[in-house]
PDB file of N, CA and C in Angstrom:
ATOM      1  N   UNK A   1      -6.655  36.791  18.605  1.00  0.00           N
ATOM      2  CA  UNK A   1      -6.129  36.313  17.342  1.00  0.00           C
ATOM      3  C   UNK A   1      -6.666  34.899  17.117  1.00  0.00           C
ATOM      4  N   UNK A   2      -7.299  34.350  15.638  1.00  0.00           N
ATOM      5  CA  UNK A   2      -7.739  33.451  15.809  1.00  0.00           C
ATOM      6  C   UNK A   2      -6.410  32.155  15.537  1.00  0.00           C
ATOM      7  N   UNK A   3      -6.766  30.826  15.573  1.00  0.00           N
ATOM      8  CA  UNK A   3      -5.727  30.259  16.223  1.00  0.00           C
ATOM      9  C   UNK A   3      -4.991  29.709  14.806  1.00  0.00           C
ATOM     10  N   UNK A   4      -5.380  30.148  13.518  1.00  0.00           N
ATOM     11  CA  UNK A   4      -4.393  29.344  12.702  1.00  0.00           C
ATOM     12  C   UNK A   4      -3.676  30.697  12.270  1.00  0.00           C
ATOM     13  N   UNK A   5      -4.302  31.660  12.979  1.00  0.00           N
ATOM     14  CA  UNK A   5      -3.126  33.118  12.706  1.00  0.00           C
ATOM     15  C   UNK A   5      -1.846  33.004  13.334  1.00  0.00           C
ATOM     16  N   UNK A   6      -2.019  32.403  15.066  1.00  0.00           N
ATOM     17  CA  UNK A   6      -1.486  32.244  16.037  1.00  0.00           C
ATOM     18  C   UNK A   6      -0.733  31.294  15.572  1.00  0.00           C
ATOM     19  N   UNK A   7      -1.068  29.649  15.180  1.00  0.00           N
ATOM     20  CA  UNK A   7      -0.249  28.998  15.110  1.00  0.00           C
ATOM     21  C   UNK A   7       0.793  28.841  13.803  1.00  0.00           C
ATOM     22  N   UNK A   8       0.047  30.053  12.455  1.00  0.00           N
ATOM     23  CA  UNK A   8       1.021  30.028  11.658  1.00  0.00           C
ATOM     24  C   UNK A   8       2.051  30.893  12.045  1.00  0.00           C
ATOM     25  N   UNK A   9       1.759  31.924  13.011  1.00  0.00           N
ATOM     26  CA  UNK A   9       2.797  32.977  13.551  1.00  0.00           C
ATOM     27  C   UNK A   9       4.148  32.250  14.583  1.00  0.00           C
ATOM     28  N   UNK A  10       3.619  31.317  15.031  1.00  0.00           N
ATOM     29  CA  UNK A  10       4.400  30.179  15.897  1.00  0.00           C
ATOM     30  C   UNK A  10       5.165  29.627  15.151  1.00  0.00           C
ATOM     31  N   UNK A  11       4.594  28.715  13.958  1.00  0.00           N
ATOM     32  CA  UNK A  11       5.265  28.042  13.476  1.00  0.00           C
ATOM     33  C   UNK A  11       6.506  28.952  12.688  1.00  0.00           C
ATOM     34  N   UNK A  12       6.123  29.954  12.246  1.00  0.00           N
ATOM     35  CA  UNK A  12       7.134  31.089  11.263  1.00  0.00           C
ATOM     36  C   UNK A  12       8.515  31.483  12.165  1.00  0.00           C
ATOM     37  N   UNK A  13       7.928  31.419  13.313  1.00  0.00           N
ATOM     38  CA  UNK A  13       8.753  31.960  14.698  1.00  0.00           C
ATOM     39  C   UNK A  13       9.837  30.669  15.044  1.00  0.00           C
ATOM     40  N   UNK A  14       8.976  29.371  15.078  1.00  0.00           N
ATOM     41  CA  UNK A  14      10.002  28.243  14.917  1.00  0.00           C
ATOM     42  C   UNK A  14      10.551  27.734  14.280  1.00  0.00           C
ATOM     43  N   UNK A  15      10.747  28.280  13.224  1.00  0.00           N
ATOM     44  CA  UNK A  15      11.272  28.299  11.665  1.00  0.00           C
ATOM     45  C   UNK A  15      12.385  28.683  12.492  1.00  0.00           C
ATOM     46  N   UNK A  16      12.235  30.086  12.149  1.00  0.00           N
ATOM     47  CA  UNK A  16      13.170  31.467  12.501  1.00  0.00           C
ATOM     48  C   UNK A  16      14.739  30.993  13.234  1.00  0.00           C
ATOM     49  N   UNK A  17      14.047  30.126  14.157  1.00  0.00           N
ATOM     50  CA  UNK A  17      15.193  30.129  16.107  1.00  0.00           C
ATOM     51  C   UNK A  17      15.812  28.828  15.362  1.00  0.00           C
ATOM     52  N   UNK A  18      14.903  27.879  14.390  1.00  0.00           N
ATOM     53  CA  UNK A  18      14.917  26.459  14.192  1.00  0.00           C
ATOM     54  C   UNK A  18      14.721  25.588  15.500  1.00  0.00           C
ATOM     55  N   UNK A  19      13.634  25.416  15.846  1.00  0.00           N
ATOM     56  CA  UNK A  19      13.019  25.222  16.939  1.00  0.00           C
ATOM     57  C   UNK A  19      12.402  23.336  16.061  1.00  0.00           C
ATOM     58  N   UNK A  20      12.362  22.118  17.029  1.00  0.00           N
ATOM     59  CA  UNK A  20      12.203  21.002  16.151  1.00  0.00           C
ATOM     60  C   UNK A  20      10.241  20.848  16.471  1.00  0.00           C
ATOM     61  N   UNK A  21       9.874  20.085  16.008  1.00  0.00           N
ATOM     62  CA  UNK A  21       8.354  19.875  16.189  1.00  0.00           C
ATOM     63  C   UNK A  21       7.751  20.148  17.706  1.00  0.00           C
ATOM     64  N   UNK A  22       8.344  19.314  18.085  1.00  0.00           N
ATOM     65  CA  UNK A  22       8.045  19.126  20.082  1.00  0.00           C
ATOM     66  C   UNK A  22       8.288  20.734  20.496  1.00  0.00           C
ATOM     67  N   UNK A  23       9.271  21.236  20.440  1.00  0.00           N
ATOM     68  CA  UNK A  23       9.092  22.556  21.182  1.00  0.00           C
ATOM     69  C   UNK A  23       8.335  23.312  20.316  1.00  0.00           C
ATOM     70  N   UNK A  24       7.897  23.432  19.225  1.00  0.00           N
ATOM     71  CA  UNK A  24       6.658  24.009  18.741  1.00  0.00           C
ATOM     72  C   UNK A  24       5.598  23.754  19.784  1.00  0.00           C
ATOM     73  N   UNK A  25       5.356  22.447  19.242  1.00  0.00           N
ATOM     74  CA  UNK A  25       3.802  21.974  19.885  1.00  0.00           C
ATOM     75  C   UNK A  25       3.837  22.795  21.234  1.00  0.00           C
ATOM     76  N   UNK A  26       4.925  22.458  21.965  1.00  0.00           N
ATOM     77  CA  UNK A  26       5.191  22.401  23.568  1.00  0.00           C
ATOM     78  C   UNK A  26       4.730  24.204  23.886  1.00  0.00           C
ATOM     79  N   UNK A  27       5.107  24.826  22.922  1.00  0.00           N
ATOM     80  CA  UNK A  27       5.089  26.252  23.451  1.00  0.00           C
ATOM     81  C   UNK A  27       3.773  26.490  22.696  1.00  0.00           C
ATOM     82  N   UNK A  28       3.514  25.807  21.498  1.00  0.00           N
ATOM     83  CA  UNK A  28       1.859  26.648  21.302  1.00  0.00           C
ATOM     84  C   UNK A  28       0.840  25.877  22.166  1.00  0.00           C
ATOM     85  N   UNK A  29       0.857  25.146  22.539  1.00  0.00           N
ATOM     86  CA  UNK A  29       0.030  24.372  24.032  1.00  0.00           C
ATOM     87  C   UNK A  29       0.003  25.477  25.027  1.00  0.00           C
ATOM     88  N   UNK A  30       0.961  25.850  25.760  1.00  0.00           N
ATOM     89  CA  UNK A  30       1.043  26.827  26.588  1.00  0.00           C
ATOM     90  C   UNK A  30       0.988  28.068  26.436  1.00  0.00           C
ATOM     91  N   UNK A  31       0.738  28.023  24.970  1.00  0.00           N
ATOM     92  CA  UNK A  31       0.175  29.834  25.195  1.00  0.00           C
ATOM     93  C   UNK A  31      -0.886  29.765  24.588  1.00  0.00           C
ATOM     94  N   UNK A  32      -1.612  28.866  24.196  1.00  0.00           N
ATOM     95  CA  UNK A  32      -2.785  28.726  24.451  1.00  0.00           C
ATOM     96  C   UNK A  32      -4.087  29.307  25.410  1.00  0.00           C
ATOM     97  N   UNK A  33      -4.943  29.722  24.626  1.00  0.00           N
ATOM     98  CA  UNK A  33      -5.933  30.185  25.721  1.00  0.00           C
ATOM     99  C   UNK A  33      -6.306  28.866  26.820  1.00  0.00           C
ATOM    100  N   UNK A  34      -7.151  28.960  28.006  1.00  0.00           N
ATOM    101  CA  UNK A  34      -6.879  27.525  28.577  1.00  0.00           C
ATOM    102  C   UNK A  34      -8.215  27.234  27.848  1.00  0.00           C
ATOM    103  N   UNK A  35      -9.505  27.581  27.833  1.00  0.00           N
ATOM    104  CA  UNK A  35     -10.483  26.410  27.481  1.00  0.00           C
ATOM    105  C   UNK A  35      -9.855  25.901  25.833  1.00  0.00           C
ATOM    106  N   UNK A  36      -8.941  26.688  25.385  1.00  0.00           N
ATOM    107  CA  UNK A  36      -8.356  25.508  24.330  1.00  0.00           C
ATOM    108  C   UNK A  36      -7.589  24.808  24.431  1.00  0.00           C
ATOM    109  N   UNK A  37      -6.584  25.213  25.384  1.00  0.00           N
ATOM    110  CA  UNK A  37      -5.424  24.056  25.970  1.00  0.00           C
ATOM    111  C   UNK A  37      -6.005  22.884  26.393  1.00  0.00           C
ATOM    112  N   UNK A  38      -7.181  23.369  27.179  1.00  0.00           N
ATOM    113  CA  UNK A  38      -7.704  22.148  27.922  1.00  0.00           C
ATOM    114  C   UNK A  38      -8.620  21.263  27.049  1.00  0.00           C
ATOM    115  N   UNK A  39      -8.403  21.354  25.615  1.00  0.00           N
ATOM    116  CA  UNK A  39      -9.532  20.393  24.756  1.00  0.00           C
ATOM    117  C   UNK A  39      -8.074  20.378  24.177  1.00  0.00           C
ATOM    118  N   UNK A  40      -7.031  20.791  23.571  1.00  0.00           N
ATOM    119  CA  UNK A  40      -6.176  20.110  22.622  1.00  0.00           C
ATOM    120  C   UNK A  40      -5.269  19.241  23.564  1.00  0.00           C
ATOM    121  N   UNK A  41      -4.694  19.341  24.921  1.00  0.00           N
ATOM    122  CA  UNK A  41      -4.409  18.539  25.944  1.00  0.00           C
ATOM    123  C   UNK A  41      -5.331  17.358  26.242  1.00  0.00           C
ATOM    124  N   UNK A  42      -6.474  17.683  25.895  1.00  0.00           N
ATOM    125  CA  UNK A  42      -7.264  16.100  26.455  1.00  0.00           C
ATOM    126  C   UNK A  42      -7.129  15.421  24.785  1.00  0.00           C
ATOM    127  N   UNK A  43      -6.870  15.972  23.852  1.00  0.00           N
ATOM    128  CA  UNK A  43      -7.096  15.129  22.591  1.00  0.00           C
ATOM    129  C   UNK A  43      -5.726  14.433  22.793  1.00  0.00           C
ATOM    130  N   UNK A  44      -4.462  15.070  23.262  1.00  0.00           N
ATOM    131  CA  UNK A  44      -3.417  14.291  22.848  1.00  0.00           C
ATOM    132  C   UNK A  44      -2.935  14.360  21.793  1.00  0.00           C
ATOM    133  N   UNK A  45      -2.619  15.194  21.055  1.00  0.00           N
ATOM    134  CA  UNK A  45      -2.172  15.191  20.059  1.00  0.00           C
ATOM    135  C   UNK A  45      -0.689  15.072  19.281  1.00  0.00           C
ATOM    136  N   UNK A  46      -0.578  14.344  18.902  1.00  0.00           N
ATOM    137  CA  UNK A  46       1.343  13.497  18.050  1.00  0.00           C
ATOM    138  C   UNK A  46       1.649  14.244  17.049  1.00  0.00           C
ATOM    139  N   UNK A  47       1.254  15.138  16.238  1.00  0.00           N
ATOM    140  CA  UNK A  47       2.062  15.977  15.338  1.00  0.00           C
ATOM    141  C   UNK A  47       1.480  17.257  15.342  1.00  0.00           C
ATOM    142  N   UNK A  48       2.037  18.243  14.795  1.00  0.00           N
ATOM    143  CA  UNK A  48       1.628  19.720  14.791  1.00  0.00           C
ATOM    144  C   UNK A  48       0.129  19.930  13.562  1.00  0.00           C
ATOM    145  N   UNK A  49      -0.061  18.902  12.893  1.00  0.00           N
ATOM    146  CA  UNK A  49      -1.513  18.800  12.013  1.00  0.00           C
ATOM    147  C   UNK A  49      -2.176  18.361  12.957  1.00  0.00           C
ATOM    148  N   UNK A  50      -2.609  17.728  13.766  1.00  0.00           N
ATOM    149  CA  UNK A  50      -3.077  17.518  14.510  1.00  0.00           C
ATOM    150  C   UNK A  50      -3.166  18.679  15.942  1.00  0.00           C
ATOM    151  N   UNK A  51      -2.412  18.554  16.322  1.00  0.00           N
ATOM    152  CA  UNK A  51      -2.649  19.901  17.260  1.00  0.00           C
ATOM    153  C   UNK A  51      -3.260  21.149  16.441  1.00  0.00           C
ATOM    154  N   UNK A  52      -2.951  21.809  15.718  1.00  0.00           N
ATOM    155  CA  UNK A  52      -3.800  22.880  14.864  1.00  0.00           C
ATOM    156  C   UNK A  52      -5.062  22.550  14.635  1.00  0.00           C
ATOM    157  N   UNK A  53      -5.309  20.875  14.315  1.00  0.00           N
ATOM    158  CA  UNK A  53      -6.510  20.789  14.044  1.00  0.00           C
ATOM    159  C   UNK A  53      -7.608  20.696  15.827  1.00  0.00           C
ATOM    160  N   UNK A  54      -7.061  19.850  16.549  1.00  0.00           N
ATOM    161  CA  UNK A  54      -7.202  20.113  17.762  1.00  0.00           C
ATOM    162  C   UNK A  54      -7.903  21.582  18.467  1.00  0.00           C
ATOM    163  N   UNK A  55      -7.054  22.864  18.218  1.00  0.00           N
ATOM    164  CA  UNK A  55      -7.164  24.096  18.725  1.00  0.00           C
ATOM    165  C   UNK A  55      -8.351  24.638  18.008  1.00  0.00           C
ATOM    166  N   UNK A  56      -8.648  24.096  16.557  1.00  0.00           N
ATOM    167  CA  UNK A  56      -9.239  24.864  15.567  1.00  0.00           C
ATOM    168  C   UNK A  56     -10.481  23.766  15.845  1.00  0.00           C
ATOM    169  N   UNK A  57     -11.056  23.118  16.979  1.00  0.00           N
ATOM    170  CA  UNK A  57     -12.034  22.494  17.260  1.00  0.00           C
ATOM    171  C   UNK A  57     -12.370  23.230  18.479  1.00  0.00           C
ATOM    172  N   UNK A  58     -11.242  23.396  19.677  1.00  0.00           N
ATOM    173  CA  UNK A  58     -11.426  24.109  20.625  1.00  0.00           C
ATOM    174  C   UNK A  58     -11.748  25.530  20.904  1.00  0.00           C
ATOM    175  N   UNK A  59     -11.446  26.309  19.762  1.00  0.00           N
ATOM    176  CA  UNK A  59     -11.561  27.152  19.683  1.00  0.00           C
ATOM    177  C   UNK A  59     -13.256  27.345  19.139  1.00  0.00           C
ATOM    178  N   UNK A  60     -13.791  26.628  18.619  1.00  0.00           N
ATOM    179  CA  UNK A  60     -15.156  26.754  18.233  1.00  0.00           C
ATOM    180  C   UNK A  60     -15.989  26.381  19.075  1.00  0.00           C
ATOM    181  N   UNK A  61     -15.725  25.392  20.384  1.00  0.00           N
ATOM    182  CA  UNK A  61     -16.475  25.201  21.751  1.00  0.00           C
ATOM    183  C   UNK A  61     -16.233  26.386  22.660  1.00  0.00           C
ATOM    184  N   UNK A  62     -15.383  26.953  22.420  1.00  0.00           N
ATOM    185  CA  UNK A  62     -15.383  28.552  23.388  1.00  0.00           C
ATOM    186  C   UNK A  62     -16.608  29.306  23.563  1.00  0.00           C
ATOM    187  N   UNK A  63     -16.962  29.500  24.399  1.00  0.00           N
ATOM    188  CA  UNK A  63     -18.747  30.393  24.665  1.00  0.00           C
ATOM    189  C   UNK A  63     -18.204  31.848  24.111  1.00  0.00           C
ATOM    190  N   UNK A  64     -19.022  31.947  23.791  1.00  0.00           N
ATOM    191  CA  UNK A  64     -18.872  33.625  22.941  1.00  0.00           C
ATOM    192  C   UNK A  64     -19.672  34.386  24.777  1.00  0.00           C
ATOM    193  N   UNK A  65     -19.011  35.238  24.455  1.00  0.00           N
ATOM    194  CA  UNK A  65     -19.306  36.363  26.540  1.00  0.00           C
ATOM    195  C   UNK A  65     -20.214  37.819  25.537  1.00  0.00           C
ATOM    196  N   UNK A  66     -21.237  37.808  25.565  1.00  0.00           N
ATOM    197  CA  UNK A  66     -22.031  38.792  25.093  1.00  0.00           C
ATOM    198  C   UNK A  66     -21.209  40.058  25.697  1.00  0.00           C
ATOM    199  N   UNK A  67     -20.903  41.135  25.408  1.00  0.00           N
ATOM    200  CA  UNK A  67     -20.470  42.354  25.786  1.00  0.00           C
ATOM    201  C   UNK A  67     -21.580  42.955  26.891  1.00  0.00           C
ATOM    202  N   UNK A  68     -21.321  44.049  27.428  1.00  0.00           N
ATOM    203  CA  UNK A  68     -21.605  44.373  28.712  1.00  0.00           C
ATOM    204  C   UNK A  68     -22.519  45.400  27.847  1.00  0.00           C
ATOM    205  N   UNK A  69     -24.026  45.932  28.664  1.00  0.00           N
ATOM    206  CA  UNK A  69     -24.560  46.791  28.160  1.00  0.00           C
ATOM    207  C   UNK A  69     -24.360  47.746  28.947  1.00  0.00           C
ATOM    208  N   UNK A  70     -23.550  49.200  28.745  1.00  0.00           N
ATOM    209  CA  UNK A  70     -22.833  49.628  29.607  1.00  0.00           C
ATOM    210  C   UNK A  70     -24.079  50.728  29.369  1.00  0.00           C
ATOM    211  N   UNK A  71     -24.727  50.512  28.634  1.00  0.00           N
ATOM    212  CA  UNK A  71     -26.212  52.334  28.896  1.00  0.00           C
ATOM    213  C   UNK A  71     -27.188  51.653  30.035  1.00  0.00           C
ATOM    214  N   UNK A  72     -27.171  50.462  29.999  1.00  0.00           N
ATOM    215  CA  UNK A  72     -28.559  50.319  31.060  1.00  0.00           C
ATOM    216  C   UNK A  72     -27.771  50.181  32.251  1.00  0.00           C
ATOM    217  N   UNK A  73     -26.568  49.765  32.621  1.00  0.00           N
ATOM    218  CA  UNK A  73     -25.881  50.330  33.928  1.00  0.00           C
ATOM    219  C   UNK A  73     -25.322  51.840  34.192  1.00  0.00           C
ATOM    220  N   UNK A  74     -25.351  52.426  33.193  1.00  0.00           N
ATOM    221  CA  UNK A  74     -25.228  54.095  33.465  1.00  0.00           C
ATOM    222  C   UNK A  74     -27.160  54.421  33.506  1.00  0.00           C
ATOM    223  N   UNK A  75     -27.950  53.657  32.875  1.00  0.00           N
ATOM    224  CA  UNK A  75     -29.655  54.311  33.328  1.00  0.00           C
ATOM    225  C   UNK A  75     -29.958  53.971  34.528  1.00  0.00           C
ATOM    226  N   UNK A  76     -29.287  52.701  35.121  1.00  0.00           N
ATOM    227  CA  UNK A  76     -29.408  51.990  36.350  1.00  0.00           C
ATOM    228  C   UNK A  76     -29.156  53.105  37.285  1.00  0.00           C
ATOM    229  N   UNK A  77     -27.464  53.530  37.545  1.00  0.00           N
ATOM    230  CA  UNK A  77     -26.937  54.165  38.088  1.00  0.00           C
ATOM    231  C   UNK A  77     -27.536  55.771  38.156  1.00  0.00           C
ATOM    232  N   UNK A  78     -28.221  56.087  37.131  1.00  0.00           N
ATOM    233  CA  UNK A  78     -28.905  57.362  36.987  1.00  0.00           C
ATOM    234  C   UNK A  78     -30.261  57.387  38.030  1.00  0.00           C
ATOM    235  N   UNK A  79     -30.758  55.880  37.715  1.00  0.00           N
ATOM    236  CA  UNK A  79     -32.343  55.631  38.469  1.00  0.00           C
ATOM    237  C   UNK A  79     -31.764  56.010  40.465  1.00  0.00           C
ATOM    238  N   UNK A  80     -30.776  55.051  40.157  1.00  0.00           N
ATOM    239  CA  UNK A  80     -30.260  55.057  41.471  1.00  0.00           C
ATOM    240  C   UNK A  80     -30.303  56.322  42.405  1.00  0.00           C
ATOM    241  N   UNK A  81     -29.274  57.139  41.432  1.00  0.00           N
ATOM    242  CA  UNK A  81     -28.596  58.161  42.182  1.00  0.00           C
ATOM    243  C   UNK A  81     -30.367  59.473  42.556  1.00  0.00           C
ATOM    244  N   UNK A  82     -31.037  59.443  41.463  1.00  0.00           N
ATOM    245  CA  UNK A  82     -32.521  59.868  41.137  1.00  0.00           C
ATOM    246  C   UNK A  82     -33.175  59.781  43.029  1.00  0.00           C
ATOM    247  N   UNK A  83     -33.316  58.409  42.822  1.00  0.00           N
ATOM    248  CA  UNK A  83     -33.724  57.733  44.028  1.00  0.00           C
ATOM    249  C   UNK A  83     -33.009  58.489  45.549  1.00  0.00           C
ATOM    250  N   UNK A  84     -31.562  58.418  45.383  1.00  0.00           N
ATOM    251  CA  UNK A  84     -31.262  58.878  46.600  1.00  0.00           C
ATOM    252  C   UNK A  84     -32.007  60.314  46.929  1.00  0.00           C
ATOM    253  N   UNK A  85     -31.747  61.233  45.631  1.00  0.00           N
ATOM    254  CA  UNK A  85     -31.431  62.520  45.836  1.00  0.00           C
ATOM    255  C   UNK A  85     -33.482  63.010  46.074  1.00  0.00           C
ATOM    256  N   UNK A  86     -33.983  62.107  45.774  1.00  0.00           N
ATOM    257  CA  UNK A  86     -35.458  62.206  46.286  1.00  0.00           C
ATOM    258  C   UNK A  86     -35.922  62.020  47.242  1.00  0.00           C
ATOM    259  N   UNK A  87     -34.852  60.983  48.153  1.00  0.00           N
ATOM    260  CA  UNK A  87     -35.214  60.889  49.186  1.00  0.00           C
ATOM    261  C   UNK A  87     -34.574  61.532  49.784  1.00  0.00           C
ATOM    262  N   UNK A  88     -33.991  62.093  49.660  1.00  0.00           N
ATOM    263  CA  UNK A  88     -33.072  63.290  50.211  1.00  0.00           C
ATOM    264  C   UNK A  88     -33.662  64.519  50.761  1.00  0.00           C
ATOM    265  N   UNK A  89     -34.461  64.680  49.709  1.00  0.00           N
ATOM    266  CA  UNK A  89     -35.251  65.803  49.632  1.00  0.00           C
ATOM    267  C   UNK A  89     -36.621  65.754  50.392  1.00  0.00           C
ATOM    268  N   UNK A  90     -36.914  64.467  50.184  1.00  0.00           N
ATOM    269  CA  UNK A  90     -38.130  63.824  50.772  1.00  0.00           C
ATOM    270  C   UNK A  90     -38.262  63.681  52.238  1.00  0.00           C
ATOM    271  N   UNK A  91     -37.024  63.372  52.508  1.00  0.00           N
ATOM    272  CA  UNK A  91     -36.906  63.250  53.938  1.00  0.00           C
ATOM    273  C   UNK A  91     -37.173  61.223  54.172  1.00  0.00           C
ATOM    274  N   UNK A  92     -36.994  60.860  52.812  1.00  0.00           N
ATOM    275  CA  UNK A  92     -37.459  59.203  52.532  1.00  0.00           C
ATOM    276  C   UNK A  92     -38.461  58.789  53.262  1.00  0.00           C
ATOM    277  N   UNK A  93     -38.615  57.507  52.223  1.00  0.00           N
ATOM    278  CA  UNK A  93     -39.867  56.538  52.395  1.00  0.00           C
ATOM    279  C   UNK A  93     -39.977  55.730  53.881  1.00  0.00           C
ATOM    280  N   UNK A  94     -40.493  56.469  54.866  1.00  0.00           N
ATOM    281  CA  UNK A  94     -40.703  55.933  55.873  1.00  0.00           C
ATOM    282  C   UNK A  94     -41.564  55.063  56.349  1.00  0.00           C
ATOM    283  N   UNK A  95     -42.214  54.232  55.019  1.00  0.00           N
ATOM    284  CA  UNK A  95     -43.777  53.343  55.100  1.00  0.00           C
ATOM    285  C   UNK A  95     -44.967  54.410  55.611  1.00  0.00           C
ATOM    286  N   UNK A  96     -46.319  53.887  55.793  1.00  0.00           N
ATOM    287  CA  UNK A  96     -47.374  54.186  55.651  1.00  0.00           C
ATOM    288  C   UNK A  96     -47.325  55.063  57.456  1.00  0.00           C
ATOM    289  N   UNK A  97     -47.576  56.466  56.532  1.00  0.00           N
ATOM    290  CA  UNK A  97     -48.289  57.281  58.123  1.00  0.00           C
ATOM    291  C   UNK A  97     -49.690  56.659  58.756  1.00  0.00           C
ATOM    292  N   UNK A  98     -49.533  57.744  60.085  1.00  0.00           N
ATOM    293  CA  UNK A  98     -51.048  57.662  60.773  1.00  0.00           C
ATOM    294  C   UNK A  98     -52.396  58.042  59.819  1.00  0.00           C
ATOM    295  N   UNK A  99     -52.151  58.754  59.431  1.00  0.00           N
ATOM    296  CA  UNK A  99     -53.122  59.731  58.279  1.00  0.00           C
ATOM    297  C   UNK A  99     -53.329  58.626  57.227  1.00  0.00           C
ATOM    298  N   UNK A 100     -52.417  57.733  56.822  1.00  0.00           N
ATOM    299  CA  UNK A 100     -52.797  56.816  55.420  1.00  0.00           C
ATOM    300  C   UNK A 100     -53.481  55.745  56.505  1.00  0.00           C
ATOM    301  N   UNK A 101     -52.855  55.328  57.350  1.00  0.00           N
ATOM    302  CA  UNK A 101     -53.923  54.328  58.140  1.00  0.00           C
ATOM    303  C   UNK A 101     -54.929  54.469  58.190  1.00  0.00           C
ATOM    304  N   UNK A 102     -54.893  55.808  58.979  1.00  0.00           N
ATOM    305  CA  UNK A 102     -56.733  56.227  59.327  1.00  0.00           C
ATOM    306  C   UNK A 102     -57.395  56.757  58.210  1.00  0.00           C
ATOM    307  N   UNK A 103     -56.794  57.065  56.951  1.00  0.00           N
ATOM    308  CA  UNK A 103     -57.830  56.838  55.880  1.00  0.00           C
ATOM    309  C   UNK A 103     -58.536  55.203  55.522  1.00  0.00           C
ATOM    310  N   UNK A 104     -57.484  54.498  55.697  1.00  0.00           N
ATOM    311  CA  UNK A 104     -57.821  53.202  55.181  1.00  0.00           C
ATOM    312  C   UNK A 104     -58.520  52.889  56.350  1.00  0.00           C
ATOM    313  N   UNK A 105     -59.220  53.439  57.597  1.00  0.00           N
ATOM    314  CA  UNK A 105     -59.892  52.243  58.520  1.00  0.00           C
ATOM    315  C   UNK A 105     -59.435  52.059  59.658  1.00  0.00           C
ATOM    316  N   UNK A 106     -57.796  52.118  59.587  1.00  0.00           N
ATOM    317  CA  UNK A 106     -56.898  51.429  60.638  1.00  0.00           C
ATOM    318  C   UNK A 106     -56.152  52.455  61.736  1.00  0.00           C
ATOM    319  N   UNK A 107     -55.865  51.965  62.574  1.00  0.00           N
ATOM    320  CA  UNK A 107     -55.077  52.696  63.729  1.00  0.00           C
ATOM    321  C   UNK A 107     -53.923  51.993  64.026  1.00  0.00           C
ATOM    322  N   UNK A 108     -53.051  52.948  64.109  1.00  0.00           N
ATOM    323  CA  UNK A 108     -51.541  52.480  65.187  1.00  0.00           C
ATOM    324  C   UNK A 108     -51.437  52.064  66.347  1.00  0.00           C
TER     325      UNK A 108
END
């Protein structure tokens, strides 16, 4: 939820109970995501315009987390499983025989 949804939903909520400024602030601080707590806590902020404006700064230094590409870890997992079941069959990659040596020149 972005944070002036959040903090108008707070403030509506501290309407509601009649809750005074300070326990506003006090409880939308703490439910705060932390990399925004931790930028509207370092600003310090003395009234609830200020804290909103605070969050609605912090909230725009938040790193956006690219989503997971979940097909190239299921192609991964496909290559993978590929791999076992070849060597399976293969009897696996045991490095270079006598026969590839002594084509190339070399002896064991």
């Amino acid at each position: 939820m972005p944070v002036d949804d959040f903090c108008a939903k707070m403030q509506r909520l501290a309407n509601e109970v009649g809750a005074d400024d300070l326990m506003l602030r006090f409880a939308v601080i703490n439910s705060l995501n932390p990399e925004i707590r931790n930028h509207v806590t370092r600003a310090q902020p003395n009234t609830w315009t200020d804290l909103v404006k605070q969050a609605k700064v912090g909230e725009m230094c938040v790193p956006v987390v690219q989503p997971l590409d979940t097909t190239l870890t299921v192609k991964l997992e496909v290559i993978a499983a590929l791999g076992h079941y070849i060597g399976s069959k293969t009897g696996g990659y045991s490095g270079p025989t006598e026969a590839t040596n002594s084509r190339k020149g070399q002896t064991t």
